[in-house]
C-alpha atoms as a PDB file:
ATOM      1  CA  UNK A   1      -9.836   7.042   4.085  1.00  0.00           C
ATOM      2  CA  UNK A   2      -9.973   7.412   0.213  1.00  0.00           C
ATOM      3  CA  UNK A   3     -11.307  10.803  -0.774  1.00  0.00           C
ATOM      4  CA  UNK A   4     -13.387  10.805  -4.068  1.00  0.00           C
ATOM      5  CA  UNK A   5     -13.724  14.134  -4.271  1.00  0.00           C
ATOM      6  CA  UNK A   6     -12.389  17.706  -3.398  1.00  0.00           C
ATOM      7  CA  UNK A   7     -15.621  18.146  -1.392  1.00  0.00           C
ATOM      8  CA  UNK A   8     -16.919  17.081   2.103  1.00  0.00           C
ATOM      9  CA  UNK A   9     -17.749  13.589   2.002  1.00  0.00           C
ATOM     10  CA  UNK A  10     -17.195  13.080   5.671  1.00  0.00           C
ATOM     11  CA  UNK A  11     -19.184  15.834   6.950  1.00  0.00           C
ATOM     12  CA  UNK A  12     -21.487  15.838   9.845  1.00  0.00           C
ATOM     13  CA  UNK A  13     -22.782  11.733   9.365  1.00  0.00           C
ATOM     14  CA  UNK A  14     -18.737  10.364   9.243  1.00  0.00           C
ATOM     15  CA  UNK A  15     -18.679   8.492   6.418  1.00  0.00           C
ATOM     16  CA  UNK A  16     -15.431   7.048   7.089  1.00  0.00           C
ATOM     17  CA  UNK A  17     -16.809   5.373   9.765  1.00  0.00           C
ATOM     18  CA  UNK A  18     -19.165   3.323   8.077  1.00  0.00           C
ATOM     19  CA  UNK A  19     -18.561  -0.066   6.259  1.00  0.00           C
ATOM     20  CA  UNK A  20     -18.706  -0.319   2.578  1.00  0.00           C
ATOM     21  CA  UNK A  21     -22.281  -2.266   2.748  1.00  0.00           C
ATOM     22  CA  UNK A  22     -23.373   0.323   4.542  1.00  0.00           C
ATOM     23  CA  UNK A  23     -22.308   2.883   2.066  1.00  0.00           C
ATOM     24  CA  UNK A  24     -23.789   0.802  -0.583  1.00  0.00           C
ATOM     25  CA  UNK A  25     -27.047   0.327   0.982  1.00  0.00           C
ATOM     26  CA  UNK A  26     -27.357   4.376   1.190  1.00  0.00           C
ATOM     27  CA  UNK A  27     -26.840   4.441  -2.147  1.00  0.00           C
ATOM     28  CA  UNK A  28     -29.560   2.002  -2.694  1.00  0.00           C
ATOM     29  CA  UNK A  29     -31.726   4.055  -0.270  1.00  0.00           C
ATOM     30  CA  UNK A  30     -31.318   7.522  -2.285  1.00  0.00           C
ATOM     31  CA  UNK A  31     -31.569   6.078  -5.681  1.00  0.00           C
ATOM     32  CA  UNK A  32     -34.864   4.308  -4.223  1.00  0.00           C
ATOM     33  CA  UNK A  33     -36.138   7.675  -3.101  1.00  0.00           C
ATOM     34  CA  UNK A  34     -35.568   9.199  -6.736  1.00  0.00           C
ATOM     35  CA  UNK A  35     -38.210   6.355  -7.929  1.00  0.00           C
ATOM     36  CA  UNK A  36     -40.303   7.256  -5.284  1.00  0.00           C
ATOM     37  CA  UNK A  37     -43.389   8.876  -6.579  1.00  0.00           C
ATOM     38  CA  UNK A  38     -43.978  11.071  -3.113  1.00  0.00           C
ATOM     39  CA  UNK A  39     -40.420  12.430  -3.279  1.00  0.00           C
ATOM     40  CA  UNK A  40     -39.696  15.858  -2.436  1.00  0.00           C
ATOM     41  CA  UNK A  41     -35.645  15.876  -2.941  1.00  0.00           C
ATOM     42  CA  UNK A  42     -34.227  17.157  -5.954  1.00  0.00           C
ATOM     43  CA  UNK A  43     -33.585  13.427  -8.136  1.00  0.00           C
ATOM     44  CA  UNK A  44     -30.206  15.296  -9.842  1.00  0.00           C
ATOM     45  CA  UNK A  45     -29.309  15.496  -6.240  1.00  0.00           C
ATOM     46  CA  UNK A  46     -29.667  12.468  -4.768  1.00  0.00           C
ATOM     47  CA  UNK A  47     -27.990  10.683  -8.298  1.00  0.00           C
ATOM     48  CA  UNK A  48     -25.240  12.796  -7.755  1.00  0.00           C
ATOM     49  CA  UNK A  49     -24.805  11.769  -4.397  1.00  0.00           C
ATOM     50  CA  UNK A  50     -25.591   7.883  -4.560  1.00  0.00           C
ATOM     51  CA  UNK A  51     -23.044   8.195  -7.066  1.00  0.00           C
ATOM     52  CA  UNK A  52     -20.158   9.402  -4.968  1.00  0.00           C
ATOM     53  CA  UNK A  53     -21.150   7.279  -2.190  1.00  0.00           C
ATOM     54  CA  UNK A  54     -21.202   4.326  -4.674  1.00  0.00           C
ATOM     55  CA  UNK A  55     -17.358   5.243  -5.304  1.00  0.00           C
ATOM     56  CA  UNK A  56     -16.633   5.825  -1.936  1.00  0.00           C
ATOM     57  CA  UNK A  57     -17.887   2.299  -1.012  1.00  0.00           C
ATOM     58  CA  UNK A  58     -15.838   0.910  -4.344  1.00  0.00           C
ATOM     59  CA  UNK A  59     -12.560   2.317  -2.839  1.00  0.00           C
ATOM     60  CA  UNK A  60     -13.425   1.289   0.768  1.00  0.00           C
ATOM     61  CA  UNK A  61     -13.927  -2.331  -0.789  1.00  0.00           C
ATOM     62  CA  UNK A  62     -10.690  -2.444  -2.940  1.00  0.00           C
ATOM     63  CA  UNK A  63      -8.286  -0.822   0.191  1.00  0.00           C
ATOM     64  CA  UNK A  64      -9.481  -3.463   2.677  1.00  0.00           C
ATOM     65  CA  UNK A  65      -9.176  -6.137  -0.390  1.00  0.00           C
ATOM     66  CA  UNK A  66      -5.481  -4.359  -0.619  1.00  0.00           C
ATOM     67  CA  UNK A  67      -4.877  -4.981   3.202  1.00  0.00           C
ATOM     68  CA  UNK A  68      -5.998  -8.660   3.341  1.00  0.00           C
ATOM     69  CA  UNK A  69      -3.206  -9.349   0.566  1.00  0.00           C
ATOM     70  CA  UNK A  70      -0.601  -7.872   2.312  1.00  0.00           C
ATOM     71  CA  UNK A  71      -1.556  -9.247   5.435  1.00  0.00           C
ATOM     72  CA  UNK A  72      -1.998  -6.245   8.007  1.00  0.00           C
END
């Protein structure tokens, strides 16, 4: 698994585990919930993290992309 960061990414929800859509669409989801008028989470917060998911799903994308060319 790529790591984006010196922090946790992985953690309790295993990110590695899920597909790059599905990262993306978390991303979606947080910076959806900063818009959200109703929202209790810190926005800075959930930026920050839709942004390293973002980049997580990126590198997921380009290492399978990597794989398919060199056929394993």
């Amino acid at each position: 698994m790529p790591k984006i960061s010196r922090g946790r990414l992985d953690g309790l929800h295993g990110m590695h585990s899920f597909t790059s859509a599905e990262l993306f669409a978390l991303a979606d989801r947080f910076e959806a919930q900063v818009r959200d008028p109703l929202n209790q989470d810190d926005p800075q917060w959930l930026n920050r993290w839709a942004v390293k998911i973002r980049r997580l799903a990126t590198q997921k994308e380009k290492s399978h992309e990597q794989h398919v060319r060199e056929g394993k």
